[in-house]
N, C-alpha and C. Protein backbone atom coordinates (compact mmCIF):
# COMPACT_ATOMS: atom_id res chain seq x y z
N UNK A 1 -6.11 4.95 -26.94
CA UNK A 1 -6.47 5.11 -25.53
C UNK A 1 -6.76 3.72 -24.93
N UNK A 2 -6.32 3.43 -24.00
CA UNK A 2 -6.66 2.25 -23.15
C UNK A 2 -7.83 2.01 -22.70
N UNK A 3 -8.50 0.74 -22.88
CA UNK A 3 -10.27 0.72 -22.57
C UNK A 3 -10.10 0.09 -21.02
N UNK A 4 -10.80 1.19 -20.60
CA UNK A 4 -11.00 1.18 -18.55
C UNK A 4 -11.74 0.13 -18.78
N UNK A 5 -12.64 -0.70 -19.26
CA UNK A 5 -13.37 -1.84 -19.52
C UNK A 5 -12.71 -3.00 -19.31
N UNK A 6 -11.07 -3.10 -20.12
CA UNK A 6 -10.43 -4.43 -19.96
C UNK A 6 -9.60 -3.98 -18.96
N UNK A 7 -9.09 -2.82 -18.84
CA UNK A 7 -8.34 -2.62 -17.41
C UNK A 7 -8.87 -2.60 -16.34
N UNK A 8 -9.71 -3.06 -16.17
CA UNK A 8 -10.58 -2.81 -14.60
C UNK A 8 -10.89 -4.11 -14.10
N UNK A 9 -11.16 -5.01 -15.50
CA UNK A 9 -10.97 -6.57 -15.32
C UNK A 9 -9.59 -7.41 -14.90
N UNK A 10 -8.36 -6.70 -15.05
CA UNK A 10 -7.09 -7.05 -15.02
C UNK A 10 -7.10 -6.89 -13.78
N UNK A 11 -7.72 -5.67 -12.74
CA UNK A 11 -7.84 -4.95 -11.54
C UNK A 11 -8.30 -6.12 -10.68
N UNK A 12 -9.36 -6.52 -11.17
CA UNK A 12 -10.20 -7.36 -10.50
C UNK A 12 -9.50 -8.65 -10.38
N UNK A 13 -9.01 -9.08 -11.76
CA UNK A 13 -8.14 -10.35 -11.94
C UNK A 13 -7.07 -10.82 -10.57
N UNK A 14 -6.45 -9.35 -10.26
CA UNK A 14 -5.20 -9.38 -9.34
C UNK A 14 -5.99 -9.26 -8.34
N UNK A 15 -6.72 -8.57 -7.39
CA UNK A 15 -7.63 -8.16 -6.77
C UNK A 15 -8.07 -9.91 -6.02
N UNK A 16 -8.58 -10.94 -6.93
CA UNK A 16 -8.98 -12.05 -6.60
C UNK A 16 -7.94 -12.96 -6.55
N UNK A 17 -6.99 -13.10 -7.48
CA UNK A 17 -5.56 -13.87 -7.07
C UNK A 17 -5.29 -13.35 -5.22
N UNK A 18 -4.99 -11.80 -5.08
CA UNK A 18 -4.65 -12.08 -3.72
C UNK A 18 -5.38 -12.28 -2.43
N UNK A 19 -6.43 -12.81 -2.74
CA UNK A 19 -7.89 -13.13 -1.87
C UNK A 19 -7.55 -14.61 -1.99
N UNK A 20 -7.23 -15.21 -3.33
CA UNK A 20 -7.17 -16.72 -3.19
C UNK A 20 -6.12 -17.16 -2.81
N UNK A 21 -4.97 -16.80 -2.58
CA UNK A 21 -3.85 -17.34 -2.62
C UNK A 21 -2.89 -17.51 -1.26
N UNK A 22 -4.11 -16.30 -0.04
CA UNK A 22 -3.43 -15.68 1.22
C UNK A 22 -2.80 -14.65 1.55
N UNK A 23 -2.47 -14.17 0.30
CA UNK A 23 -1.70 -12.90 0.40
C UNK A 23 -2.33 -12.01 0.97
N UNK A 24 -3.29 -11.41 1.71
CA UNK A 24 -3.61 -10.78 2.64
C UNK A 24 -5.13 -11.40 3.39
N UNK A 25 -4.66 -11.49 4.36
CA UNK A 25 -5.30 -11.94 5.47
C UNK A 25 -7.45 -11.76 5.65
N UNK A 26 -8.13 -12.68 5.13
CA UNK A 26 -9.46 -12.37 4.92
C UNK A 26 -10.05 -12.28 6.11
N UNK A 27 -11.06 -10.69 6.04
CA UNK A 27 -12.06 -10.83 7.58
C UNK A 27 -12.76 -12.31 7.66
N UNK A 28 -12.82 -12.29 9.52
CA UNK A 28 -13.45 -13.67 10.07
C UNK A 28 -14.81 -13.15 10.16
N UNK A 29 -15.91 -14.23 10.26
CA UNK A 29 -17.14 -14.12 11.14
C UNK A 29 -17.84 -15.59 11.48
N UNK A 30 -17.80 -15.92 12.53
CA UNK A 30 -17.77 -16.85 13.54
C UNK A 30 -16.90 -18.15 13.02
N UNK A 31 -15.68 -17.37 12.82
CA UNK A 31 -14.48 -18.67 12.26
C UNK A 31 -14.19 -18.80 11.43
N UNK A 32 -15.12 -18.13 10.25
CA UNK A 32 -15.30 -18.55 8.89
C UNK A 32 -14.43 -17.60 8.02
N UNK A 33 -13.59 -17.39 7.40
CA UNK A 33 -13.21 -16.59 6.59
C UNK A 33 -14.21 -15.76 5.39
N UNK A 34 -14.04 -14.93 5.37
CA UNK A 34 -15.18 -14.15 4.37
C UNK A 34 -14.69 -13.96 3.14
N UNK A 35 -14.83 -14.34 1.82
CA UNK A 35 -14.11 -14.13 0.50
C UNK A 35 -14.76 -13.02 -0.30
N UNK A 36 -14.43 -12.04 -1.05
CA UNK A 36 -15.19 -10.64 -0.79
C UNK A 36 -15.55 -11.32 -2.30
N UNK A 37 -16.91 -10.78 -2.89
CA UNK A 37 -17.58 -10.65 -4.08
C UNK A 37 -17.02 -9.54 -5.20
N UNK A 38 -15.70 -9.75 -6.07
CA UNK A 38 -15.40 -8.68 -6.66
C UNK A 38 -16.23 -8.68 -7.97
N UNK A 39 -16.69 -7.66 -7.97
CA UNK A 39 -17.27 -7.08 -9.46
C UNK A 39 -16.62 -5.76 -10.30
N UNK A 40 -16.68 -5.48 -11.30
CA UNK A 40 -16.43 -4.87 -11.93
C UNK A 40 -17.09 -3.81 -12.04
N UNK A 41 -17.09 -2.38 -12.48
CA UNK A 41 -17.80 -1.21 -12.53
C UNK A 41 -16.69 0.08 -12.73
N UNK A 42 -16.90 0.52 -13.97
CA UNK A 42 -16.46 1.90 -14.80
C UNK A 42 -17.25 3.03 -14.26
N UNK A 43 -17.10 3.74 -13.37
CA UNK A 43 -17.41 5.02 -13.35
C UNK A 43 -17.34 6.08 -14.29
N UNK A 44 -18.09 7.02 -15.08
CA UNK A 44 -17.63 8.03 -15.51
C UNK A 44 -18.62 9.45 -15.18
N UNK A 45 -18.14 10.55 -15.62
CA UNK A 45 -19.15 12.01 -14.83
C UNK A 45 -20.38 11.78 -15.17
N UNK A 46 -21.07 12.21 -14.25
CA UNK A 46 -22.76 12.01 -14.95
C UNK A 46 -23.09 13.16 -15.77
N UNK A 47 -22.25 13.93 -16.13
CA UNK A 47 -22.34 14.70 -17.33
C UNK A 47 -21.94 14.09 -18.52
N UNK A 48 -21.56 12.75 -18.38
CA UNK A 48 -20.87 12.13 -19.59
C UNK A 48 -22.08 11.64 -20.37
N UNK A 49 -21.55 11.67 -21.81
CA UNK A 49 -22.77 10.52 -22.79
C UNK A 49 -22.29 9.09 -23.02
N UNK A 50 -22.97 8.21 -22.61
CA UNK A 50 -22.61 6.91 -22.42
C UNK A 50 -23.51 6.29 -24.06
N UNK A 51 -22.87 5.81 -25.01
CA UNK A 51 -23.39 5.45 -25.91
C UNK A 51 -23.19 3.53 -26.52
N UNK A 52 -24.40 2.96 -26.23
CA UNK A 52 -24.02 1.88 -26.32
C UNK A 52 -24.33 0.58 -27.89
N UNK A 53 -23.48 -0.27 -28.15
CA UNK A 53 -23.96 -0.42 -30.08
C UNK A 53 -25.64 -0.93 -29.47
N UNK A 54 -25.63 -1.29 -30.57
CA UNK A 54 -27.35 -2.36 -30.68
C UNK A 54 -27.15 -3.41 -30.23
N UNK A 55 -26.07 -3.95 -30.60
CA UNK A 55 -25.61 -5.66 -30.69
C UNK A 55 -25.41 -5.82 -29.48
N UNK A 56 -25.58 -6.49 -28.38
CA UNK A 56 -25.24 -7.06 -27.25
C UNK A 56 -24.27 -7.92 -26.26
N UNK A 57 -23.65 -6.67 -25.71
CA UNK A 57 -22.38 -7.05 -25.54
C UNK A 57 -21.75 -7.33 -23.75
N UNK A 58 -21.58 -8.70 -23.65
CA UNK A 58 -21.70 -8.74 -21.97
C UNK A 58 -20.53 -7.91 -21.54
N UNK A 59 -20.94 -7.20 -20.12
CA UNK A 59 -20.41 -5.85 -19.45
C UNK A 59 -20.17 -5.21 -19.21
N UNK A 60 -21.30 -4.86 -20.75
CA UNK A 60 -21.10 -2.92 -20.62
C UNK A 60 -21.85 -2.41 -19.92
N UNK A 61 -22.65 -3.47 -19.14
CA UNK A 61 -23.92 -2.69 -18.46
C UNK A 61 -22.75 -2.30 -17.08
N UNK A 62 -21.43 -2.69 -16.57
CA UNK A 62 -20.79 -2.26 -15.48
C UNK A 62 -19.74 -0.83 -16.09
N UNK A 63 -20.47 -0.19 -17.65
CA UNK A 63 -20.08 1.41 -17.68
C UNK A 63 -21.54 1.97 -17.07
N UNK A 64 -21.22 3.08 -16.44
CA UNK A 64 -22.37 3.28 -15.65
C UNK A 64 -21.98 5.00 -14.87
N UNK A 65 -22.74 5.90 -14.58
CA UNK A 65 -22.59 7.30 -15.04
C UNK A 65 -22.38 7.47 -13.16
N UNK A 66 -21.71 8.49 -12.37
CA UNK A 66 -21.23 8.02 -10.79
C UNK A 66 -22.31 8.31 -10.20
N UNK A 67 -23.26 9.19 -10.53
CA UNK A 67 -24.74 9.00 -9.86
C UNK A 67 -25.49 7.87 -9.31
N UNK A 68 -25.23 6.85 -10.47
CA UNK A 68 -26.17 5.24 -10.53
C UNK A 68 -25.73 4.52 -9.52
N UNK A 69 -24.28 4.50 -9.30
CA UNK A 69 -23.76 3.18 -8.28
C UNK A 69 -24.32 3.16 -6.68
N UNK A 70 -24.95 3.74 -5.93
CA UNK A 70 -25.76 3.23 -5.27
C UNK A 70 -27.29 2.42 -5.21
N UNK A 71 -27.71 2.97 -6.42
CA UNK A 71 -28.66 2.47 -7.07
C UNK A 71 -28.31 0.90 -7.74
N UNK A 72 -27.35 1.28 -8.65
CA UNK A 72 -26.59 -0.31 -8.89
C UNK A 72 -26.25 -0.81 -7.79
N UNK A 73 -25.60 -0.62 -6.97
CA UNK A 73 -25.34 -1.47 -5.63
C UNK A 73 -26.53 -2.72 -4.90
N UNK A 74 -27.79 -0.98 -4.75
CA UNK A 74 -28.67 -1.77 -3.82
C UNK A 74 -29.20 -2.71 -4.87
N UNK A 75 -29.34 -2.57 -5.26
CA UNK A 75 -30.36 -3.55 -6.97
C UNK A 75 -29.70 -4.92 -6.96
N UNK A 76 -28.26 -5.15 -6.97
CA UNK A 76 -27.49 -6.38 -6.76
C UNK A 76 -27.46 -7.13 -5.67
N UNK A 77 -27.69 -6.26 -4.15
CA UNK A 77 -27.86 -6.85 -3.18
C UNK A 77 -28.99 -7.56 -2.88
N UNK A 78 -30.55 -6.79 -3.26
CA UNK A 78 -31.56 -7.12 -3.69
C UNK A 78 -31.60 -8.46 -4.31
N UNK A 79 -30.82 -8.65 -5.14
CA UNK A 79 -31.19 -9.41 -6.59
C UNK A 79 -30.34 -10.58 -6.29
N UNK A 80 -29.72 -11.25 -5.04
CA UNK A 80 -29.44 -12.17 -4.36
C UNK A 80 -30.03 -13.16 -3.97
N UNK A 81 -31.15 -12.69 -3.51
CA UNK A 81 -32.29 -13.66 -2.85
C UNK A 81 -31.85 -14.85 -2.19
N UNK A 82 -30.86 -14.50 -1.56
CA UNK A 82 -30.11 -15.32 -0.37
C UNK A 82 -29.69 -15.00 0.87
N UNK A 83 -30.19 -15.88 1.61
CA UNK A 83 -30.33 -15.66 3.15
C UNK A 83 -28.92 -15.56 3.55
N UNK A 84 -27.98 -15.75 3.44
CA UNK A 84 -26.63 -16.17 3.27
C UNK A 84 -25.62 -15.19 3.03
N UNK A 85 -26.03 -14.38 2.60
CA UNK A 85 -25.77 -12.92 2.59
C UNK A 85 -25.46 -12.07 3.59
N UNK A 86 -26.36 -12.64 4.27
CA UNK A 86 -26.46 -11.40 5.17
C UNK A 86 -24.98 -12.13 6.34
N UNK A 87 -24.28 -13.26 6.67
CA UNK A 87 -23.22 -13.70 6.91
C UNK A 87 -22.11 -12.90 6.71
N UNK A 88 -22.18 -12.31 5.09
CA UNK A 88 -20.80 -11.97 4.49
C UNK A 88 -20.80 -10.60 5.34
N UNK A 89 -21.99 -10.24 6.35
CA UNK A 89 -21.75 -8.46 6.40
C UNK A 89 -21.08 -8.10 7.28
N UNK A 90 -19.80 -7.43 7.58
CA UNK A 90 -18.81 -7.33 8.19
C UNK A 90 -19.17 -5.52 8.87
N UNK A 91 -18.49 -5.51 9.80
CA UNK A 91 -18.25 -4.15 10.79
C UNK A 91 -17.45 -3.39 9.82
N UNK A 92 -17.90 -2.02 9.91
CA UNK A 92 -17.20 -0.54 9.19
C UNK A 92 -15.29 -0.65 9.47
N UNK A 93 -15.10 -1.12 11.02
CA UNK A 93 -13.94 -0.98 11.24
C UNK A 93 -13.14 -2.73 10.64
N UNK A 94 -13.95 -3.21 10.37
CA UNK A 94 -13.25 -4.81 10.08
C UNK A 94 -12.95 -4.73 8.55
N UNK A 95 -13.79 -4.08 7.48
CA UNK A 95 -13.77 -3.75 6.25
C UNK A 95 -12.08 -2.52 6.17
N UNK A 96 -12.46 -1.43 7.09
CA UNK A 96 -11.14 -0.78 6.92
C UNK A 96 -10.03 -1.48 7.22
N UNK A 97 -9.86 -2.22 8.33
CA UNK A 97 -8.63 -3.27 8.75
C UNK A 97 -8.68 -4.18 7.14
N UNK A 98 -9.25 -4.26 6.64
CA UNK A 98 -9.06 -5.53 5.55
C UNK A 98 -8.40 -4.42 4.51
N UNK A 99 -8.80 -3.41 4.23
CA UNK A 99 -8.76 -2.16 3.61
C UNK A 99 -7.18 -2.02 3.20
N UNK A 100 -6.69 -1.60 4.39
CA UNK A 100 -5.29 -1.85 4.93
C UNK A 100 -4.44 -2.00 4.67
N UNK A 101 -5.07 -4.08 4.67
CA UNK A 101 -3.95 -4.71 4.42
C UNK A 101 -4.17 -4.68 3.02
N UNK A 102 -5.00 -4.73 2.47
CA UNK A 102 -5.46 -4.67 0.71
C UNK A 102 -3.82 -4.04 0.59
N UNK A 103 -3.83 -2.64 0.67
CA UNK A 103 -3.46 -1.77 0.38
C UNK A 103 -1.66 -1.42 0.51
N UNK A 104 -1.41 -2.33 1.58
CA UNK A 104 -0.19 -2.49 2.40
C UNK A 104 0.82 -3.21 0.93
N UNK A 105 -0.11 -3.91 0.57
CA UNK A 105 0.53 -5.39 -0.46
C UNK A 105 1.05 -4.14 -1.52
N UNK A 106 0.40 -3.17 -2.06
CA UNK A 106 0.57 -2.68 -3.16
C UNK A 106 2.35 -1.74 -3.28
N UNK A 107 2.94 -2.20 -4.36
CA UNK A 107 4.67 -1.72 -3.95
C UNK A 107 4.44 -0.37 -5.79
N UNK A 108 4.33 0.47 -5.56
CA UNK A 108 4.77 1.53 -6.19
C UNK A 108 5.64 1.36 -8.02
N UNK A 109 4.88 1.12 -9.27
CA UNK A 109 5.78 0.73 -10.10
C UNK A 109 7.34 1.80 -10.39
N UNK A 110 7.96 1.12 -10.77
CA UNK A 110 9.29 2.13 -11.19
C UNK A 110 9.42 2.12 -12.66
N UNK A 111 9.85 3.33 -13.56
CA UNK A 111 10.22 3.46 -14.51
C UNK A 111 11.68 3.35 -14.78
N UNK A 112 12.22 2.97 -15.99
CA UNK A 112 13.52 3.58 -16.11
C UNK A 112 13.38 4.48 -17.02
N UNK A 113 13.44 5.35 -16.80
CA UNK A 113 13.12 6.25 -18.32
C UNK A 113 14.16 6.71 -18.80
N UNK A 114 15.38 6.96 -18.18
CA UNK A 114 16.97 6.81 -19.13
C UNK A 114 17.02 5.62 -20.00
N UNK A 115 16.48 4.61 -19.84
CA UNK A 115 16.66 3.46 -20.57
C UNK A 115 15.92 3.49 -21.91
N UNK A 116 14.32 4.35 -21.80
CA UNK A 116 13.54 4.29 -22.55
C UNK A 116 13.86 5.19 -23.61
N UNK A 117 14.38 6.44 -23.31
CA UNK A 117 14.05 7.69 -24.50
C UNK A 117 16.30 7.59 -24.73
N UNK A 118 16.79 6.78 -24.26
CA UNK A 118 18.28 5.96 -24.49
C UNK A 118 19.60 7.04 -24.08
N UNK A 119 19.28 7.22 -22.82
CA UNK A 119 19.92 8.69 -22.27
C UNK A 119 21.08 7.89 -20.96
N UNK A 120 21.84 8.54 -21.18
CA UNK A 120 23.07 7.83 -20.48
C UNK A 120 23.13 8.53 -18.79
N UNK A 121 23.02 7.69 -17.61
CA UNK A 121 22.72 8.16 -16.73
C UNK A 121 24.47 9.06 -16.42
N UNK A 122 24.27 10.24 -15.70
CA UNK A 122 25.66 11.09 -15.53
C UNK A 122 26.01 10.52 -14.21
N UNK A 123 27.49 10.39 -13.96
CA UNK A 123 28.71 9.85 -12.89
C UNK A 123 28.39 11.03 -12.26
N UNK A 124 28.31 10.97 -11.12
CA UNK A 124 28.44 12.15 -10.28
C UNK A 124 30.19 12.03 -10.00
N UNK A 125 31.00 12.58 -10.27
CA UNK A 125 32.21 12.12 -9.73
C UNK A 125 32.54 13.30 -8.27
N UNK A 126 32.75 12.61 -8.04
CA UNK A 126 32.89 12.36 -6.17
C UNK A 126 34.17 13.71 -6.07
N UNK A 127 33.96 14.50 -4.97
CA UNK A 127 34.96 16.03 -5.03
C UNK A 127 35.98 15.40 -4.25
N UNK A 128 36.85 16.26 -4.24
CA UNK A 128 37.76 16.27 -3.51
C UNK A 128 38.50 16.87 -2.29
N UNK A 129 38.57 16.47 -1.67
CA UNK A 129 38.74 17.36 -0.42
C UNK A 129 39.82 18.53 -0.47
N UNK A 130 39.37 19.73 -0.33
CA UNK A 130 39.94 20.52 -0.32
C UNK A 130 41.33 21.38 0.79
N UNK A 131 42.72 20.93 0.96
CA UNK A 131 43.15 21.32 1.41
C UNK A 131 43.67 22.19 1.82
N UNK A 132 43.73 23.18 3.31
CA UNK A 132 43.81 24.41 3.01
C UNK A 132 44.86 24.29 4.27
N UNK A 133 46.08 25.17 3.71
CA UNK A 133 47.31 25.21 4.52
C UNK A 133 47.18 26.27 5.52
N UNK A 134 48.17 25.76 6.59
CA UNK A 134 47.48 26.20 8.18
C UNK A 134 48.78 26.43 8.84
N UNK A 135 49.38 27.72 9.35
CA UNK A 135 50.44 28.09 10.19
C UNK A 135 50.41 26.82 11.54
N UNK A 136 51.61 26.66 11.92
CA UNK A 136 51.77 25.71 12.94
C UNK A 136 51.74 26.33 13.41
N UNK A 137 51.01 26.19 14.73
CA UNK A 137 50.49 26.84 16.26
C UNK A 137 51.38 26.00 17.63
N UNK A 138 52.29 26.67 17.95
CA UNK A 138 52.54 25.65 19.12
C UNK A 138 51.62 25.25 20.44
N UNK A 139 51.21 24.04 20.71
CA UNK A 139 50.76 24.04 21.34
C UNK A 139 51.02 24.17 23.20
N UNK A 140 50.13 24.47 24.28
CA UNK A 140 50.43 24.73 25.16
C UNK A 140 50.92 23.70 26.16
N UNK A 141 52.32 24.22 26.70
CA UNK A 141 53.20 23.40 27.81
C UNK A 141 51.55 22.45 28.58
N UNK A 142 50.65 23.27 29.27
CA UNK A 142 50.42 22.72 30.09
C UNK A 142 48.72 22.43 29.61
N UNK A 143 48.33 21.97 29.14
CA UNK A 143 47.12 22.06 27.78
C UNK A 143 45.86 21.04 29.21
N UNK A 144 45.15 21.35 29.22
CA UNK A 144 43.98 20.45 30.37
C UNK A 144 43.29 19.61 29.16
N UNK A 145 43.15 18.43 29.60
CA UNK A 145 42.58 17.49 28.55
C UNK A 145 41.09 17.94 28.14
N UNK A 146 40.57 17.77 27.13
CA UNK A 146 39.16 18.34 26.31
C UNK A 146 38.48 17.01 26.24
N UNK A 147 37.51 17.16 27.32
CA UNK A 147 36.31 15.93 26.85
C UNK A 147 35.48 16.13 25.59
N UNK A 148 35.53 15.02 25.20
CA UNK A 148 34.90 14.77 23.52
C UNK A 148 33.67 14.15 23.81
N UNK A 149 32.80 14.47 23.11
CA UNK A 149 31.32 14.00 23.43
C UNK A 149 31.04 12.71 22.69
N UNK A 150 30.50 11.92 23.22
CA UNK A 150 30.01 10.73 22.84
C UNK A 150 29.14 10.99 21.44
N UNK A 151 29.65 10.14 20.03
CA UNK A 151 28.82 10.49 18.97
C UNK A 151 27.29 9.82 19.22
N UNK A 152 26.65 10.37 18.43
CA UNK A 152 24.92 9.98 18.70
C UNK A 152 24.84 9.71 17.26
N UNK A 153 24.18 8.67 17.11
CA UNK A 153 23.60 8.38 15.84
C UNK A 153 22.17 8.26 16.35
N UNK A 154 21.51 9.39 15.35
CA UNK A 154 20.26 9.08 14.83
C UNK A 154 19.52 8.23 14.43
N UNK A 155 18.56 7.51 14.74
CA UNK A 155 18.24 6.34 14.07
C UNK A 155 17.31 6.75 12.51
N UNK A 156 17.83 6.37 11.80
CA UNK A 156 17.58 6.80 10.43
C UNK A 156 15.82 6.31 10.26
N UNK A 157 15.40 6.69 8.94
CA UNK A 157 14.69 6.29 7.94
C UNK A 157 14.01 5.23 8.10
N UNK A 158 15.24 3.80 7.72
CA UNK A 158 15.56 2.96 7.07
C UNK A 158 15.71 1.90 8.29
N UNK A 159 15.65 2.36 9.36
CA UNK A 159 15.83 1.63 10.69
C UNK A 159 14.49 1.93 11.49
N UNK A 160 13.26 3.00 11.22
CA UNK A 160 12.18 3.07 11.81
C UNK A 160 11.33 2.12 10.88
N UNK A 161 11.40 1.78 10.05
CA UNK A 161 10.57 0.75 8.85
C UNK A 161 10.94 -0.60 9.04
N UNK A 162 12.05 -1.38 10.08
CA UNK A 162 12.64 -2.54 10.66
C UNK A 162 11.44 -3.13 11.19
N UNK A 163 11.30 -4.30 11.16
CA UNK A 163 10.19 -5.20 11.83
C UNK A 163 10.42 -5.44 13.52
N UNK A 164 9.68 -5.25 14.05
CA UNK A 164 10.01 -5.02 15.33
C UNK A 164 10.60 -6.51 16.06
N UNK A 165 9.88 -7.85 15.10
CA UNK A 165 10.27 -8.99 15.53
C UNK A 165 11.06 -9.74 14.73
N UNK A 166 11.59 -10.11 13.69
CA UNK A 166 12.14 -10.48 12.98
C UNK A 166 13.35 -9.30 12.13
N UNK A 167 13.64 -8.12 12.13
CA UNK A 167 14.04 -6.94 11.80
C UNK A 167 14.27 -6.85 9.87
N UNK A 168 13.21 -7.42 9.36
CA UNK A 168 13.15 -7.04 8.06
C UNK A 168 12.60 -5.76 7.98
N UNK A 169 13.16 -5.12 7.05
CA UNK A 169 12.80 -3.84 6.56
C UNK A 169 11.61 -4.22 5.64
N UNK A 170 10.88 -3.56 5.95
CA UNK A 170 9.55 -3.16 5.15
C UNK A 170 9.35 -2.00 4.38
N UNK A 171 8.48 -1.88 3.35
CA UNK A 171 7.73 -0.69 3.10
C UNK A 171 6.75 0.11 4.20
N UNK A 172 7.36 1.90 3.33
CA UNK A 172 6.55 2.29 3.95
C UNK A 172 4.99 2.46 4.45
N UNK A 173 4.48 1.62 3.55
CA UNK A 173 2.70 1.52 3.78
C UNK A 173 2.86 0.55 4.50
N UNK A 174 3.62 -0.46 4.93
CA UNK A 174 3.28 -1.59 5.86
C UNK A 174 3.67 -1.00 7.09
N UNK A 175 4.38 0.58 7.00
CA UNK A 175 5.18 0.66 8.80
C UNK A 175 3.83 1.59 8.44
N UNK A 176 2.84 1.95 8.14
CA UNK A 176 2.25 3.06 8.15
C UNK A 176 0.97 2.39 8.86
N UNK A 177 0.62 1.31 7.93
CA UNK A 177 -0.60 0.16 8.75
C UNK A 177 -0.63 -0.11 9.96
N UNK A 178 0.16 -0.47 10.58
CA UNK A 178 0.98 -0.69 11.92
C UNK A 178 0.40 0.34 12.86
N UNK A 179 0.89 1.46 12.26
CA UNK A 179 1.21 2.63 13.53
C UNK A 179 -0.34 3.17 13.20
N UNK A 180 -0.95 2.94 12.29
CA UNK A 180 -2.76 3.22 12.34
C UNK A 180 -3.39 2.19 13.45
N UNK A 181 -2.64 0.98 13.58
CA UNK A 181 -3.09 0.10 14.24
C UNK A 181 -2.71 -0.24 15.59
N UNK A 182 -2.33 1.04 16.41
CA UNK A 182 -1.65 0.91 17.50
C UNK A 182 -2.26 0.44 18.47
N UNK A 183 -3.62 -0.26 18.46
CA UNK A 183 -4.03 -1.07 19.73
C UNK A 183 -3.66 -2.76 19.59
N UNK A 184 -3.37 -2.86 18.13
CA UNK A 184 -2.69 -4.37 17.67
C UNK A 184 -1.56 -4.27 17.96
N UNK A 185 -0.95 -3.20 17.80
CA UNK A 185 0.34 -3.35 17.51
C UNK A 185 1.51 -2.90 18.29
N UNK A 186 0.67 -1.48 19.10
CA UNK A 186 1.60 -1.10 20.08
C UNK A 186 2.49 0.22 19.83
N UNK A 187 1.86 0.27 18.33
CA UNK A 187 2.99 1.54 17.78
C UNK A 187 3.94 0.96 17.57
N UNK A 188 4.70 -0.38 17.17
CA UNK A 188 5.65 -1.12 16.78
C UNK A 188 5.37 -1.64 15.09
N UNK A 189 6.72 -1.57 14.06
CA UNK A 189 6.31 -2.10 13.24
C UNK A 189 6.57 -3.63 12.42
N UNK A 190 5.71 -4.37 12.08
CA UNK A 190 6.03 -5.75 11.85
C UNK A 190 5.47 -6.13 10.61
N UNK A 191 6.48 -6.86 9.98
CA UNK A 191 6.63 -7.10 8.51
C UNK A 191 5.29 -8.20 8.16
N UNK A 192 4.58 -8.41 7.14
CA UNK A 192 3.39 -8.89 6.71
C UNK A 192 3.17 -10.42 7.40
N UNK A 193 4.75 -11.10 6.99
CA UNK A 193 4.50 -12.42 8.06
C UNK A 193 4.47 -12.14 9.34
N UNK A 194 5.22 -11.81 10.66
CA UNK A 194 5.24 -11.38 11.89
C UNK A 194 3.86 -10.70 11.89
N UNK A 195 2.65 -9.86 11.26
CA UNK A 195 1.41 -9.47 11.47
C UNK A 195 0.81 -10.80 12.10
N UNK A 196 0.62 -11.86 11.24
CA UNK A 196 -0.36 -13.00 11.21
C UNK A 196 -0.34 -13.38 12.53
N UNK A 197 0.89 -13.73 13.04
CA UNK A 197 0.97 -13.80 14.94
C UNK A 197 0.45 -13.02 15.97
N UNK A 198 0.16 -11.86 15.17
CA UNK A 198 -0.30 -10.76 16.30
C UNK A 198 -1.62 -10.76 16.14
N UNK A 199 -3.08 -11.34 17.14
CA UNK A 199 -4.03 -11.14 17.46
C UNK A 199 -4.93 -10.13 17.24
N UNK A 200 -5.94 -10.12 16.98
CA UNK A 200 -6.82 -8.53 16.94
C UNK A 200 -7.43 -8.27 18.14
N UNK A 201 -6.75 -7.19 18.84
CA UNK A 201 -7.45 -6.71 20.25
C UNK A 201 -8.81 -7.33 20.39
């Protein structure tokens, strides 16, 4: 079984790479960029038995039963004793906008699993059109011409996910951010670079 202990640190690992690096855009407060405090913390049921060795081992105190974590929360905020703090505290709606974009970045893993268990993917082979023979009809001496309607194409899928300014196609969580964000944005959707240009109401 995989220990949620070192996987949650890997979480965190990536989590802080894209905080340091720019990859999504950090809340302001008076100019300043805000760099979020990631910590670590294993949830499990508070019906669970949490059993820990003798020997002392740094970070198991972040396994912790889902009852405690407000309790753990306030205790850490507490246990700051810095005025400086109170700087990092951001608006309900500025945390969800950061939320967002957190979230926007994340692209869906893919399996191949024909590749894995060594299964040969099947040819769809393509039909054939079926011809079906048809009495000749003569047509009429004096026939009135038939207006044909102008074809309509639909605008697909794959063309509502287009960046409204640059026309890269995006993912769908980035056209989804967007259209949550229709006082930024207009109900228009724009790819992660083209965001950074656009202002916050």
């Amino acid at each position: 079984m995989p220990s949620p202990f070192e996987q949650n640190h890997k979480h965190c690992t990536v989590l802080k790479a894209a905080c340091d690096d720019g990859a999504v855009e950090l809340p302001k407060r008076l100019g300043f960029s805000i760099k979020p405090d990631i910590r670590s913390m294993v949830l499990v049921s508070k019906n669970a038995r949490i059993t820990r060795p003798k020997a002392k081992i740094k970070g198991l105190d972040e396994i912790l039963k889902v009852d405690q974590i407000k309790a753990k929360i306030d205790k850490a905020f507490d246990g700051e004793n810095n005025p400086l703090v109170m700087v990092k505290i951001i608006a309900s709606d500025t945390l969800e906008d950061f939320a967002r974009r957190l979230a926007a970045l994340h692209i869906p893993a893919s399996f191949d699993w024909h590749a894995k268990f060594g299964l040969q993917r099947e040819a769809v082979a393509p039909q054939k059109p079926v011809h079906v023979a048809r009495e000749a009809t003569p047509e009429p001496a004096l026939a009135e011409p038939v207006a044909v309607p102008e074809t309509v194409v639909e605008e697909g899928k794959k063309s509502k996910l287009a960046c409204s300014s640059c026309g890269t196609v995006v993912a769908y969580n980035i056209a989804k951010f967007c259209w949550f964000n229709k006082p930024r944005f207009g109900g228009k959707v724009f790819c992660f670079e083209c965001q950074k240009s656009i202002p916050n109401p």
